[in-house]
Protein backbone atom coordinates (compact mmCIF):
# COMPACT_ATOMS: atom_id res chain seq x y z
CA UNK A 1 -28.88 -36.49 67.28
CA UNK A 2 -30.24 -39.49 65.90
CA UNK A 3 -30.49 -39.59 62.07
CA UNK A 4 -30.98 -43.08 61.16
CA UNK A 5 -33.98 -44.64 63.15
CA UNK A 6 -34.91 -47.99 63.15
CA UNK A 7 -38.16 -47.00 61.44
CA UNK A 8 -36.21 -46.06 58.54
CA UNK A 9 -34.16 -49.38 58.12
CA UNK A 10 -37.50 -51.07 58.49
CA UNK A 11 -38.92 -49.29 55.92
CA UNK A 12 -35.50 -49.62 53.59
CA UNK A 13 -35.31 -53.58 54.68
CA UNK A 14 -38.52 -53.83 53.48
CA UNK A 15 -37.94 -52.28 49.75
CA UNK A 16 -34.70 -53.85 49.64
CA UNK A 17 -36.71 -57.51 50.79
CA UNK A 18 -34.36 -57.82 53.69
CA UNK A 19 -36.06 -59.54 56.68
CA UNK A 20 -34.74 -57.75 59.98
CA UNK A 21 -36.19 -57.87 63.11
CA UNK A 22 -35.29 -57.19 66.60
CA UNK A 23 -32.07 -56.58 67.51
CA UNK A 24 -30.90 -57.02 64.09
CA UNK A 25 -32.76 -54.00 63.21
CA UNK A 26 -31.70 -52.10 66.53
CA UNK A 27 -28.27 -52.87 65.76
CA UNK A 28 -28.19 -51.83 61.99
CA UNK A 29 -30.02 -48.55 62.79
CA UNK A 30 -27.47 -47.95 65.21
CA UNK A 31 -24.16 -48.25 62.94
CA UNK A 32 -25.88 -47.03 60.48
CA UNK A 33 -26.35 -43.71 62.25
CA UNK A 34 -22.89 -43.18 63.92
CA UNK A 35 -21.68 -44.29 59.94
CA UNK A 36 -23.29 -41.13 58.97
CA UNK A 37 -22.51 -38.94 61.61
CA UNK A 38 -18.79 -39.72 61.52
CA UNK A 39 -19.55 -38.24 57.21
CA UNK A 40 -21.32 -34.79 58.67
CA UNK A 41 -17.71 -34.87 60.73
CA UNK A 42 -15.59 -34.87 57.39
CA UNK A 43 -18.02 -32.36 56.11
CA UNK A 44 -17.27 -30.06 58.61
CA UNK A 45 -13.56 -29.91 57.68
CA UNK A 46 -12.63 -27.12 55.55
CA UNK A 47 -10.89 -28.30 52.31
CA UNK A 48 -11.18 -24.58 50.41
CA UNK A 49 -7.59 -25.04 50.02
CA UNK A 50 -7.01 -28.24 48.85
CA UNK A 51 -6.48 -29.05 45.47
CA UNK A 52 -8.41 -32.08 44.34
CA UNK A 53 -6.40 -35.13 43.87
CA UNK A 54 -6.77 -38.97 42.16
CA UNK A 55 -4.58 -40.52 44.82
CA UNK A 56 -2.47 -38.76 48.03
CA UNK A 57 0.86 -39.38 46.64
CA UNK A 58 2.51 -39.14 43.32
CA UNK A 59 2.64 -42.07 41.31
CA UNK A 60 5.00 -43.00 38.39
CA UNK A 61 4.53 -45.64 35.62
CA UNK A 62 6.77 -48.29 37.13
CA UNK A 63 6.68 -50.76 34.33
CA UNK A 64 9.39 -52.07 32.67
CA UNK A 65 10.25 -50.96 28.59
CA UNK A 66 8.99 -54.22 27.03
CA UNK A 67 11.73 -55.34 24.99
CA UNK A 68 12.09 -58.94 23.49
CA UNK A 69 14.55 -61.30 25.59
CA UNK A 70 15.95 -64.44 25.49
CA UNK A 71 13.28 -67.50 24.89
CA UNK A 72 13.03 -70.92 25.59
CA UNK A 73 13.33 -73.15 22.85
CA UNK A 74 10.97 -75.68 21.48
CA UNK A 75 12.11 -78.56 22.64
CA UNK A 76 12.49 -77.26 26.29
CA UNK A 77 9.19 -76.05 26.46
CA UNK A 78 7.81 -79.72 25.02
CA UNK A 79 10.19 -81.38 27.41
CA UNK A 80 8.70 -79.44 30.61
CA UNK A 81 4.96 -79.21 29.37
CA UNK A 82 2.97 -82.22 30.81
CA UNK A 83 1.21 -83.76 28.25
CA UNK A 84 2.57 -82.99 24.14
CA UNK A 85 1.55 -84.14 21.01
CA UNK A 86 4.22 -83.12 19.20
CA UNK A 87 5.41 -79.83 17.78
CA UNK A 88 2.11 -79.10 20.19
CA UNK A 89 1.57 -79.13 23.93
CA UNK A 90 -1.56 -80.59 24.61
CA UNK A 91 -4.11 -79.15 27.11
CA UNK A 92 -7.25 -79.82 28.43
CA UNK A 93 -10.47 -78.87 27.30
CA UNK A 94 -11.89 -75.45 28.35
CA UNK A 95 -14.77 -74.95 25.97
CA UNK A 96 -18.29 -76.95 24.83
CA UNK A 97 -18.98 -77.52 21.39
């Protein structure tokens, strides 16, 4: 049973202001139909018994406890950074005035 014809992606196309013709409009009509069909499949399955879910298996927060740690001193981070104008590290310009 065809639900989607290409009548009805013509007439979608044409409040959306897609331009499809031809094939292009054969072709869309016809994925467009089996994408819909394969959906009145899934709603055939019975899920009575299924509990609803956010995601299929259980999660965990798996970040780390943020807790300071060792740090790089001044003058290593000047003496890696690429341009400095010292105590500062100079970067480039990212906003307009």
């Amino acid at each position: 049973m065809t639900v989607v014809t290409p009548e009805i992606v013509r007439q979608v196309a044409l409040l959306a202001r897609l331009r499809l013709e031809g094939q292009a409009l054969a072709q869309l009509a016809a994925q467009l139909d089996e994408i819909l069909q394969y959906i009145q499949q899934l709603q055939a399955v019975k899920t009575d018994s299924v509990e609803p879910t956010s995601h299929v298996l259980p999660l965990s927060n798996v970040l780390r406890k943020d807790e300071p740690g060792a740090c790089l001193s001044q003058e290593t981070v000047l003496a890696l950074a690429p341009a400095t104008q010292r105590p500062f590290v100079t970067v480039p310009k990212v906003l307009e005035t």
